[in-house]
C-alpha atoms as a PDB file:
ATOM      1  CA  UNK A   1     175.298  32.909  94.252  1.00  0.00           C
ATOM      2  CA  UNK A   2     174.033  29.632  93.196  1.00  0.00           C
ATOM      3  CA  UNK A   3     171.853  26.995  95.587  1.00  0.00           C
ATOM      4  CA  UNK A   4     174.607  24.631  94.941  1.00  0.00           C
ATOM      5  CA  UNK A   5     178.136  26.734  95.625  1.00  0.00           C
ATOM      6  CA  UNK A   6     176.252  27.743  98.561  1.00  0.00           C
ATOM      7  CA  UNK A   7     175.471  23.830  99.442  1.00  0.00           C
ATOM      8  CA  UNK A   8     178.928  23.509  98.717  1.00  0.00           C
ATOM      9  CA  UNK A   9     180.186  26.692 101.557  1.00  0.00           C
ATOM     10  CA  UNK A  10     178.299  24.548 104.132  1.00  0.00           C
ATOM     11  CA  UNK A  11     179.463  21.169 103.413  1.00  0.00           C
ATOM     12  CA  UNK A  12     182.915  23.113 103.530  1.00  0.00           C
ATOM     13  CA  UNK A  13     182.765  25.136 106.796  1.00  0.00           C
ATOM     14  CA  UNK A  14     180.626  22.133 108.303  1.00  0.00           C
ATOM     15  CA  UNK A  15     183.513  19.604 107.839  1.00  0.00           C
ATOM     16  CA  UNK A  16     185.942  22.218 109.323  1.00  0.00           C
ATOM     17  CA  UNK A  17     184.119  22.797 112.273  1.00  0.00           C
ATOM     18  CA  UNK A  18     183.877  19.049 112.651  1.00  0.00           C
ATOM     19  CA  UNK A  19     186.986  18.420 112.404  1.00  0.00           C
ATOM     20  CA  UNK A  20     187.859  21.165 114.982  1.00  0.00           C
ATOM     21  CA  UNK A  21     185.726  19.940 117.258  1.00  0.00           C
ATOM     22  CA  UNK A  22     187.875  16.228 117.176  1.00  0.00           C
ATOM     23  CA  UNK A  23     191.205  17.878 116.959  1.00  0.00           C
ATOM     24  CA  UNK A  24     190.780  21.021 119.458  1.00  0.00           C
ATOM     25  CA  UNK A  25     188.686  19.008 121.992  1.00  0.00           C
ATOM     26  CA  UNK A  26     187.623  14.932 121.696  1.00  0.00           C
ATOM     27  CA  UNK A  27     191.291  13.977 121.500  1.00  0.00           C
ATOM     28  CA  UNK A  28     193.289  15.615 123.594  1.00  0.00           C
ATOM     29  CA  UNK A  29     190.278  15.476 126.103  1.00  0.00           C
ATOM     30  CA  UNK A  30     190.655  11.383 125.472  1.00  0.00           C
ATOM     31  CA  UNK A  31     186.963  11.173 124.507  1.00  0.00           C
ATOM     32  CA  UNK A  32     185.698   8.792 122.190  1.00  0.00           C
ATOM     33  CA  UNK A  33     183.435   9.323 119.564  1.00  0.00           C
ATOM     34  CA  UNK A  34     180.649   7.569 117.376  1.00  0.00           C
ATOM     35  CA  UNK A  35     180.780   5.810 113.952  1.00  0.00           C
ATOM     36  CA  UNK A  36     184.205   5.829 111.317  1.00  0.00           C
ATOM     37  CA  UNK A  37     185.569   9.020 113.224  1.00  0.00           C
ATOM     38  CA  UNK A  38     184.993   6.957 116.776  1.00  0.00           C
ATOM     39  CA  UNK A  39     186.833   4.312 115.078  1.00  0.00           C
ATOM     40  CA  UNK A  40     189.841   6.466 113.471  1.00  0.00           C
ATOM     41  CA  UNK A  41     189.767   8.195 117.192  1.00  0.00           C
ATOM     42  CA  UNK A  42     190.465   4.466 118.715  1.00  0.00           C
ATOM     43  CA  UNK A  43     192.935   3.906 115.958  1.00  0.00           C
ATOM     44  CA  UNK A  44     194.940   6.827 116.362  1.00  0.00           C
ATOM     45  CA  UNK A  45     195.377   6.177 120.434  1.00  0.00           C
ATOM     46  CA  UNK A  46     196.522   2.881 119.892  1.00  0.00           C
ATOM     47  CA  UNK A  47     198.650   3.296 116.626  1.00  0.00           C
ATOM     48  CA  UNK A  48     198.817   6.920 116.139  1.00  0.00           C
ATOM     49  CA  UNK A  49     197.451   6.868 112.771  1.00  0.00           C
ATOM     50  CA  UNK A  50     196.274   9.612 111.319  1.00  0.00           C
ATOM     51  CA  UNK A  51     192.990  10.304 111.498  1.00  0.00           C
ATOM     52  CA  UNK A  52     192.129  12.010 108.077  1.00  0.00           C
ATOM     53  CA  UNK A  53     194.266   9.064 106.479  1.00  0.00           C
ATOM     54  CA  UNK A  54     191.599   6.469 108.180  1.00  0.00           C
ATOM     55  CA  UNK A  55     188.776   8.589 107.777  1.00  0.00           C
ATOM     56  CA  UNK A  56     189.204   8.887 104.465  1.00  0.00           C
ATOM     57  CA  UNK A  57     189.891   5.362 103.606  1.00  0.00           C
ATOM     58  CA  UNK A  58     187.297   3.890 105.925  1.00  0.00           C
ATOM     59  CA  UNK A  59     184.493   6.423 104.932  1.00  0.00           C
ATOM     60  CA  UNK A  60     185.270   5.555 100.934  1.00  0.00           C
ATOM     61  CA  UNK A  61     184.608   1.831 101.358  1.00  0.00           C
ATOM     62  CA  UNK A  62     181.375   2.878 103.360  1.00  0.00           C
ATOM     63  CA  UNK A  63     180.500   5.125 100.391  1.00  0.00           C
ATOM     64  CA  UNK A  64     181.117   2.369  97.892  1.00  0.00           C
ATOM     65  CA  UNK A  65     179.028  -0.655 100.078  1.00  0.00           C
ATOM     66  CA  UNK A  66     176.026   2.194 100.536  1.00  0.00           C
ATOM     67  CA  UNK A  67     175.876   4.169  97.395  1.00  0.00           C
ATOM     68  CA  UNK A  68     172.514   2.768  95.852  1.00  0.00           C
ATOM     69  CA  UNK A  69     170.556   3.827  99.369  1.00  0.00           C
ATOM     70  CA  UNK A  70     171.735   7.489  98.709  1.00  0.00           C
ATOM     71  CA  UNK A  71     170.243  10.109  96.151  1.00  0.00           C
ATOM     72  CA  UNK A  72     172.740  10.960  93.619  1.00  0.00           C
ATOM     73  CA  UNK A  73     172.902  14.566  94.873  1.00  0.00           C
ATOM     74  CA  UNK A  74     174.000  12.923  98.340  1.00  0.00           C
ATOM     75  CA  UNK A  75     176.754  10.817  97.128  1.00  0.00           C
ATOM     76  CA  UNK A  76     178.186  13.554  95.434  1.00  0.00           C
ATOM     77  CA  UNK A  77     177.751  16.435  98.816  1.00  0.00           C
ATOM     78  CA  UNK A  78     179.514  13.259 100.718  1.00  0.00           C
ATOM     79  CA  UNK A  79     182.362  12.514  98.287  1.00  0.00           C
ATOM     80  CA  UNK A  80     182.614  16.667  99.150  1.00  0.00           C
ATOM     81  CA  UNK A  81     182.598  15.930 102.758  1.00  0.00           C
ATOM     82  CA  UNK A  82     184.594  12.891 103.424  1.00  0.00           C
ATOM     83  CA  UNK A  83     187.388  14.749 101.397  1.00  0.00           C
ATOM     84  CA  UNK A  84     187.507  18.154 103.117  1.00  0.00           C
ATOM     85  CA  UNK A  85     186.920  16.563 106.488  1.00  0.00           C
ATOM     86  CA  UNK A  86     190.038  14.039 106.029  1.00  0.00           C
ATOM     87  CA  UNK A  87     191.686  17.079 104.678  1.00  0.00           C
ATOM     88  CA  UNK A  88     190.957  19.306 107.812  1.00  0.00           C
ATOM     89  CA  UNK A  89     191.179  16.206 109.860  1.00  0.00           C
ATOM     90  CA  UNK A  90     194.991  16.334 108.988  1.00  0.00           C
ATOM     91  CA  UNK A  91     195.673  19.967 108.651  1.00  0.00           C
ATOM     92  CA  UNK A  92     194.153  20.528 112.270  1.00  0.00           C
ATOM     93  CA  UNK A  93     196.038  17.893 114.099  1.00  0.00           C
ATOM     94  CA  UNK A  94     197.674  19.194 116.795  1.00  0.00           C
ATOM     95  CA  UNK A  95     195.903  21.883 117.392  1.00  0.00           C
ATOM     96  CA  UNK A  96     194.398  20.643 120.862  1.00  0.00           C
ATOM     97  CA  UNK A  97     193.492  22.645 123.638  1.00  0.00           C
ATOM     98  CA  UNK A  98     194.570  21.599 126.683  1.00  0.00           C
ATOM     99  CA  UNK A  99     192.024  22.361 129.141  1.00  0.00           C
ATOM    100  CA  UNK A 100     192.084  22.228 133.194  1.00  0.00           C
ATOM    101  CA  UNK A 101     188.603  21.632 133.099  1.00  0.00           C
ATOM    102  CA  UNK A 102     187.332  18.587 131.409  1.00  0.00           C
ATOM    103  CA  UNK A 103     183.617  19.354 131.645  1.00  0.00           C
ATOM    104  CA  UNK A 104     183.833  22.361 129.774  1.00  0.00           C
ATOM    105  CA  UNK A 105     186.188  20.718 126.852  1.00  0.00           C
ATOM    106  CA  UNK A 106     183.156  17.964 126.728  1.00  0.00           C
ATOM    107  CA  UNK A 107     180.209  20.448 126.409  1.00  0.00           C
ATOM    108  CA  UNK A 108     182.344  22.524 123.183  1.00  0.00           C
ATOM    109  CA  UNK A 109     183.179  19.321 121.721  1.00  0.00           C
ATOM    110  CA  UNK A 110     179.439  18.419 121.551  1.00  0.00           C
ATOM    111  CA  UNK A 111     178.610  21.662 120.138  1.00  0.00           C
ATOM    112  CA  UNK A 112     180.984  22.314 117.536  1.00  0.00           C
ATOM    113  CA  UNK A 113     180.234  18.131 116.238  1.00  0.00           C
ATOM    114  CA  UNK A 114     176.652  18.955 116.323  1.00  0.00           C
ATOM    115  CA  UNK A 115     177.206  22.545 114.443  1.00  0.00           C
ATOM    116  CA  UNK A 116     179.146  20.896 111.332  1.00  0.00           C
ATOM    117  CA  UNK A 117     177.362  17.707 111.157  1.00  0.00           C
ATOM    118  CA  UNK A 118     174.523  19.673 111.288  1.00  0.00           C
ATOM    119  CA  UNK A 119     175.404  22.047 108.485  1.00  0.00           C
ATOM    120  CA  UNK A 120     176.504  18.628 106.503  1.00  0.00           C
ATOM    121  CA  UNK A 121     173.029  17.478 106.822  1.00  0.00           C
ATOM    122  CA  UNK A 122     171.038  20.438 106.521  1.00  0.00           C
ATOM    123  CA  UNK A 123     172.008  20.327 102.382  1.00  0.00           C
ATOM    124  CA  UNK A 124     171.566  16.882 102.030  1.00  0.00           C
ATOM    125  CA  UNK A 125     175.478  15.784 102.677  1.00  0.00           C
ATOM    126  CA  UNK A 126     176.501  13.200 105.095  1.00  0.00           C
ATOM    127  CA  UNK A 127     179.757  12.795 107.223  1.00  0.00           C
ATOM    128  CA  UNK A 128     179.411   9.261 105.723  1.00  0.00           C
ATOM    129  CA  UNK A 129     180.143   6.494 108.049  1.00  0.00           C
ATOM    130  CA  UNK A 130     177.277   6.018 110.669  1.00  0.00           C
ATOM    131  CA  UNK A 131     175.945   9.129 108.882  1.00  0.00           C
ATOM    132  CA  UNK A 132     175.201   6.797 105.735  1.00  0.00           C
ATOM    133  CA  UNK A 133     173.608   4.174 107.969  1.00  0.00           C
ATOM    134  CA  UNK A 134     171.336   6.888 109.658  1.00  0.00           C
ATOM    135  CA  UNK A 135     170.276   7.988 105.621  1.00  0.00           C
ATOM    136  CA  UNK A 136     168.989   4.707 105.008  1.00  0.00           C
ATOM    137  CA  UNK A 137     167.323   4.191 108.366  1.00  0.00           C
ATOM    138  CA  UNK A 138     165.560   7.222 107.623  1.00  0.00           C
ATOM    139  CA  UNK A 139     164.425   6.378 104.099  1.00  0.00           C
ATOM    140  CA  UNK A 140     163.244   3.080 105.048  1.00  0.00           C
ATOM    141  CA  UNK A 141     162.224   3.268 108.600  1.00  0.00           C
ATOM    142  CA  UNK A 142     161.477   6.915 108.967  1.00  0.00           C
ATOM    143  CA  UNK A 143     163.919   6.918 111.669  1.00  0.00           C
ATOM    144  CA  UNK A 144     164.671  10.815 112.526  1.00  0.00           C
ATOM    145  CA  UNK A 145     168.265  11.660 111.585  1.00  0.00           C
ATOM    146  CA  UNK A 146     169.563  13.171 114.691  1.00  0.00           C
ATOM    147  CA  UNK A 147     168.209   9.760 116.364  1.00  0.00           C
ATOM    148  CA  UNK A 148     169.132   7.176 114.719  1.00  0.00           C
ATOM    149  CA  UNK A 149     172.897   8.915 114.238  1.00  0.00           C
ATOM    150  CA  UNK A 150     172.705   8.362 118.104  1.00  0.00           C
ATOM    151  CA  UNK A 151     172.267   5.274 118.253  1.00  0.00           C
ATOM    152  CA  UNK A 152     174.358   3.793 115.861  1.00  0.00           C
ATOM    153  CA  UNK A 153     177.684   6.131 117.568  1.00  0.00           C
ATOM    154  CA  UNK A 154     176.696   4.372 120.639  1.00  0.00           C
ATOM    155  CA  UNK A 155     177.452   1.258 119.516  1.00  0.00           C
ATOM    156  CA  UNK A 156     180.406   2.423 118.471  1.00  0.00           C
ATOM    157  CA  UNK A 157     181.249   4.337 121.704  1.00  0.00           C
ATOM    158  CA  UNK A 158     180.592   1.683 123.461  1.00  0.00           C
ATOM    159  CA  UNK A 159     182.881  -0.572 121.701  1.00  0.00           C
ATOM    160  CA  UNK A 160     185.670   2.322 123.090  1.00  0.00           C
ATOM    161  CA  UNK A 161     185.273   1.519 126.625  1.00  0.00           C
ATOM    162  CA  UNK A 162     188.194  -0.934 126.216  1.00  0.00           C
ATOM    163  CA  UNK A 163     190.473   1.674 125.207  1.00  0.00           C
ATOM    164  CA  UNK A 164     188.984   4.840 127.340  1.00  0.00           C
ATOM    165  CA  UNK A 165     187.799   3.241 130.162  1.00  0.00           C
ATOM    166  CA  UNK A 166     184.487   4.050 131.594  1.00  0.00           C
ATOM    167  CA  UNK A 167     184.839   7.332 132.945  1.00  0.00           C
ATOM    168  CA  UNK A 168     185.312   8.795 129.639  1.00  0.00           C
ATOM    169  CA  UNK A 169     182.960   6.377 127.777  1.00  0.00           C
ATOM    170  CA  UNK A 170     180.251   8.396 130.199  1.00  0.00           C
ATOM    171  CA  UNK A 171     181.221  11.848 128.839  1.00  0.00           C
ATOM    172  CA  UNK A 172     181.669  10.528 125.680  1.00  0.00           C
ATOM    173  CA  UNK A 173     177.901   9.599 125.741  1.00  0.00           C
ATOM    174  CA  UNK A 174     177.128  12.990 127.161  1.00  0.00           C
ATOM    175  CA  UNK A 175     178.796  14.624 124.360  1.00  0.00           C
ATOM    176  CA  UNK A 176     176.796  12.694 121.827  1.00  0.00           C
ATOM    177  CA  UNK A 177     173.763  13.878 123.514  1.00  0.00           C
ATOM    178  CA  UNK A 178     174.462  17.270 123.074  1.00  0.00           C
ATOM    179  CA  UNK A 179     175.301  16.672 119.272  1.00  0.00           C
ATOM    180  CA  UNK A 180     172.218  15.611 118.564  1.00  0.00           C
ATOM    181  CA  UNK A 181     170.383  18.570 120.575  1.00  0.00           C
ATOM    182  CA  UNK A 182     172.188  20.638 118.324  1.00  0.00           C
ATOM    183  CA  UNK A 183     171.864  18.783 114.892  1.00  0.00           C
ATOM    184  CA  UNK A 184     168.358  19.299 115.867  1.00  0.00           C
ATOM    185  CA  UNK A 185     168.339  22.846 116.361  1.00  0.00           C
ATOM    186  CA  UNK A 186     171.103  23.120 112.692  1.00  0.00           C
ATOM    187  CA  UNK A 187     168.373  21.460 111.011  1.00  0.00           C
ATOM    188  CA  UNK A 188     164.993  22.236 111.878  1.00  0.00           C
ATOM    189  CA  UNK A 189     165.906  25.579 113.224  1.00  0.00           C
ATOM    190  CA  UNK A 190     167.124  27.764 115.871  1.00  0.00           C
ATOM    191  CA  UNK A 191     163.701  30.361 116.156  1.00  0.00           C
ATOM    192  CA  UNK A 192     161.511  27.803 117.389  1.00  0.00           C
ATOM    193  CA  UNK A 193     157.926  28.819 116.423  1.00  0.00           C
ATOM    194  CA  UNK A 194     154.735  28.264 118.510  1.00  0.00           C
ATOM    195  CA  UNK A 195     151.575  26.873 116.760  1.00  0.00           C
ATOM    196  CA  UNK A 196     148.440  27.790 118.819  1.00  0.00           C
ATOM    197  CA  UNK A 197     145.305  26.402 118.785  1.00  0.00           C
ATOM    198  CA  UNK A 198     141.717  28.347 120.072  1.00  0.00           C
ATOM    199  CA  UNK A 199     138.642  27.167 120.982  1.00  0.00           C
ATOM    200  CA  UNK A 200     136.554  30.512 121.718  1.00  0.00           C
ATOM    201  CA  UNK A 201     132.829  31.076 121.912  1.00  0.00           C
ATOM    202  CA  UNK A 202     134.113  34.832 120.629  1.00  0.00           C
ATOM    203  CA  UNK A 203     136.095  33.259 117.446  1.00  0.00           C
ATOM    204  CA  UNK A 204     135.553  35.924 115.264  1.00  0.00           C
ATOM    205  CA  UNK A 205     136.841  38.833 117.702  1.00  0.00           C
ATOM    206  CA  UNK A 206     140.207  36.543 118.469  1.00  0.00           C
ATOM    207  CA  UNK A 207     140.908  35.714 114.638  1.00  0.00           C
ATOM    208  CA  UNK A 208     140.249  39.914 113.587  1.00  0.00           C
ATOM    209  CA  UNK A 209     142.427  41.134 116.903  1.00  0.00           C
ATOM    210  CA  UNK A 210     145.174  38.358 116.027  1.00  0.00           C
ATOM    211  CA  UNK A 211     145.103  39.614 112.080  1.00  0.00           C
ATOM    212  CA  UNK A 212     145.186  43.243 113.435  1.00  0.00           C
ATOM    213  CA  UNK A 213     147.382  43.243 116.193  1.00  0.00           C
ATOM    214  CA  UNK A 214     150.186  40.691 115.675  1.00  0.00           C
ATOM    215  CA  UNK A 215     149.403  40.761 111.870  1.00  0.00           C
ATOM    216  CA  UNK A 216     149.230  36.874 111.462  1.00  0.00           C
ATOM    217  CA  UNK A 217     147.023  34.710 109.564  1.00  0.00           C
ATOM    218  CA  UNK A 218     144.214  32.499 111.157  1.00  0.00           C
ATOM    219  CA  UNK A 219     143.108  29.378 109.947  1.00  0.00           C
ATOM    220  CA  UNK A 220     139.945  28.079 110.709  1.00  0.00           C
ATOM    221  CA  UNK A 221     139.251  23.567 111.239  1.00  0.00           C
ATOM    222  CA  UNK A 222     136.199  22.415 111.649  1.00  0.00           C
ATOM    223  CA  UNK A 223     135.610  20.393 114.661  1.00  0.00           C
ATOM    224  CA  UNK A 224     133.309  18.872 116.967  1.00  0.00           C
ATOM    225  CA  UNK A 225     132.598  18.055 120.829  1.00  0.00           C
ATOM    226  CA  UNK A 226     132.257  14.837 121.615  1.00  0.00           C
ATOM    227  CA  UNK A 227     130.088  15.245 124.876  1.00  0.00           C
ATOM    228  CA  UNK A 228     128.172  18.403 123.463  1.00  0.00           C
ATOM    229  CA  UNK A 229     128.069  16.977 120.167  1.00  0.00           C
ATOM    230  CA  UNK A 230     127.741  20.879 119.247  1.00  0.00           C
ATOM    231  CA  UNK A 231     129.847  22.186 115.585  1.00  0.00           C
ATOM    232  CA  UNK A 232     132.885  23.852 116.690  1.00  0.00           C
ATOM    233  CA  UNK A 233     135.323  25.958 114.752  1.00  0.00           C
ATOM    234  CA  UNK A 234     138.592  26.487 116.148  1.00  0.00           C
ATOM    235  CA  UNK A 235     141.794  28.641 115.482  1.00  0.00           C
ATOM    236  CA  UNK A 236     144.784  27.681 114.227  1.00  0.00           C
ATOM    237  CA  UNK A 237     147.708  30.303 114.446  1.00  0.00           C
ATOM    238  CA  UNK A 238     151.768  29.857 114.047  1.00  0.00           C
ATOM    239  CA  UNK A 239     153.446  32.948 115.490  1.00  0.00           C
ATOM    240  CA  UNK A 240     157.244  33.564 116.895  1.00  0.00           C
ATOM    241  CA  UNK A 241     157.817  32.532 120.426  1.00  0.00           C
ATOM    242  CA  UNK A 242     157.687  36.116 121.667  1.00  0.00           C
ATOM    243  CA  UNK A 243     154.797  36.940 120.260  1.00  0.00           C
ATOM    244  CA  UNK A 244     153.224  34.322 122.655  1.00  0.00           C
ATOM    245  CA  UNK A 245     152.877  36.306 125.698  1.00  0.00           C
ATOM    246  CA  UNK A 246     151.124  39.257 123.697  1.00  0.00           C
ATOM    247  CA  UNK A 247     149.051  36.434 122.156  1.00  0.00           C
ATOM    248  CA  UNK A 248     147.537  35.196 125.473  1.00  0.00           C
ATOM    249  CA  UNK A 249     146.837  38.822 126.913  1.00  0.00           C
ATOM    250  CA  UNK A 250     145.176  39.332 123.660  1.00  0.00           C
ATOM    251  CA  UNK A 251     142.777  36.244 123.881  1.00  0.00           C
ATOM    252  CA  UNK A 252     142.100  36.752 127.465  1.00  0.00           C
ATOM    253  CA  UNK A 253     140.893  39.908 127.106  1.00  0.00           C
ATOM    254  CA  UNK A 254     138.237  38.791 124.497  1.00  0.00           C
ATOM    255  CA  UNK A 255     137.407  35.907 126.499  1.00  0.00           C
ATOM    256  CA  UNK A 256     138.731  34.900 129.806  1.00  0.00           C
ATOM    257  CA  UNK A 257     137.526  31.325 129.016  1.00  0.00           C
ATOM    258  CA  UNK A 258     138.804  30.447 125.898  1.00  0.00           C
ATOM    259  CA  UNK A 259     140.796  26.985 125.619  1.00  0.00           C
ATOM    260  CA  UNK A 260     143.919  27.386 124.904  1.00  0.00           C
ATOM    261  CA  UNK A 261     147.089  24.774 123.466  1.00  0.00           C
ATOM    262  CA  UNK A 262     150.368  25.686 122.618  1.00  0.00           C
ATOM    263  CA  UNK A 263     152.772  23.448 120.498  1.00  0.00           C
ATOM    264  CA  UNK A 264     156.324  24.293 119.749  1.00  0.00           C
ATOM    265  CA  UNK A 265     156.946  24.155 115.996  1.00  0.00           C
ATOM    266  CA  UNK A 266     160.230  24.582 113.990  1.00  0.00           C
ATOM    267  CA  UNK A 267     161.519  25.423 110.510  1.00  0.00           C
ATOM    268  CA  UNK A 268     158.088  27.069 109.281  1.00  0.00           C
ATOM    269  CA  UNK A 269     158.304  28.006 105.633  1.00  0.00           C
ATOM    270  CA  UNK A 270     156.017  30.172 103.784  1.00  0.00           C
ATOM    271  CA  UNK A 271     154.463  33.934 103.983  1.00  0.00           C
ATOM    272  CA  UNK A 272     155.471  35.753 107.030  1.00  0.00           C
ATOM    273  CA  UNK A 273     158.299  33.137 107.583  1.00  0.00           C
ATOM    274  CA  UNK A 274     160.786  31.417 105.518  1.00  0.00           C
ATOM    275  CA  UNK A 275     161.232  30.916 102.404  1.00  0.00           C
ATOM    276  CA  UNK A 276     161.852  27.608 100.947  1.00  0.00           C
END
């Protein structure tokens, strides 16, 4: 199977799950939500229009105005996406689940949005809308994503606080918050990896045991103390999360005084991890 049908599979099952998340949970829960879909969501409790119809025609003139900030390989994935998300949009109306529990309806809802916007984005679609705007403050401001998809849907969910009224305009943020927890984890990764760093008078013995034992490579960085003013090389190591306990026993055992730093890392590509 090709890179790009299987591009295509995620922009597909991402837009479902998306549009799921709206249909099953946001509205019948009366939550708002950010960018064109907050703004369909507003429309549709105040006119009952559909919301594929006005996702579809709202994200299209979005498209159009943004276009030239996209990669051609983006505007196509999000001519996929804002198609098969009004589609779905419209098929899945009225599917709602009526929960007792509001909470619980709220904490799914940000889930499932973060899950297929997070699949959208992962190949290099958009949802289009305040996804588009998020693209180009990314490419021009090195904005992260996740963050500056945030903060544009605020503005927009805030704008819904005439029609929702402020006790769902607070879960409504909450919700968004979640999304973009879990965008982050779609994207970057769910096995978060730990990079460690060593500073060990018994360098050698750590870098063999950790090649040995947990069979990982060891890179060595030159450094240097700036009150000793002495050479020092250190350790640099990425390993899985649950290596990290075997990890420590390992370097305390060799030396009880090494200095130790532990950074969580995600998406690691390359030998011993993933491929590209």
């Amino acid at each position: 199977m090709s890179k790009t049908v299987k591009d295509v599979i995620f922009l597909l099952i991402g837009s479902f799950v998306f549009s799921l998340a709206v249909n099953m949970f946001v509205i019948p829960i009366g939550l708002g939500e950010g960018g064109v879909t907050g703004i369909s969501i507003i429309l549709y409790y105040t006119t009952h229009l559909s919301t594929g119809i006005t996702n579809f025609i709202l994200n299209g003139i979005l498209l159009i105005v943004g276009y030239k900030f996209l990669e051609k390989k983006t505007i196509v994935y999000t001519m996929i996406t804002i198609i098969a998300t009004s589609i779905f949009l419209h098929v899945t109306e009225g599917w709602g689940l009526h929960l007792n529990e509001e909470l619980i309806g709220m904490v799914f809802a940000g889930v499932l949005l973060g899950v297929g916007i997070g699949m959208i984005l992962r190949v290099g679609g958009t949802t289009a809308g305040s996804a588009i705007i998020a693209r180009i403050l990314n490419k021009f401001l090195n904005w992260k994503v996740s963050h500056a998809l945030l903060i544009v849907d605020l503005l927009v969910v805030l704008a819904s606080y005439f029609i929702i009224g402020i006790e769902k305009l607070l879960f409504t943020i909450v919700m968004l918050y979640i999304t973009t927890k879990v965008i982050d984890f779609v994207i970057e990764g769910f096995d978060a990896k730990k990079a460690v760093t060593v500073i060990s008078s018994n360098k050698n013995e750590v870098a063999d045991q950790i090649n040995e034992q947990l069979d990982r490579g060891v890179t060595i960085l030159n450094g240097r103390g700036n009150y000793t003013k002495e050479s020092k090389e250190i350790l640099y190591v990425v390993i899985n999360k649950q290596e990290l306990i075997k990890l420590k026993k390992l370097i305390k055992k060799i030396d009880d005084e090494a200095f130790v730093i532990v950074h969580d890392v995600r998406d690691v590509i390359g030998k011993g991890f993933l491929s590209a």
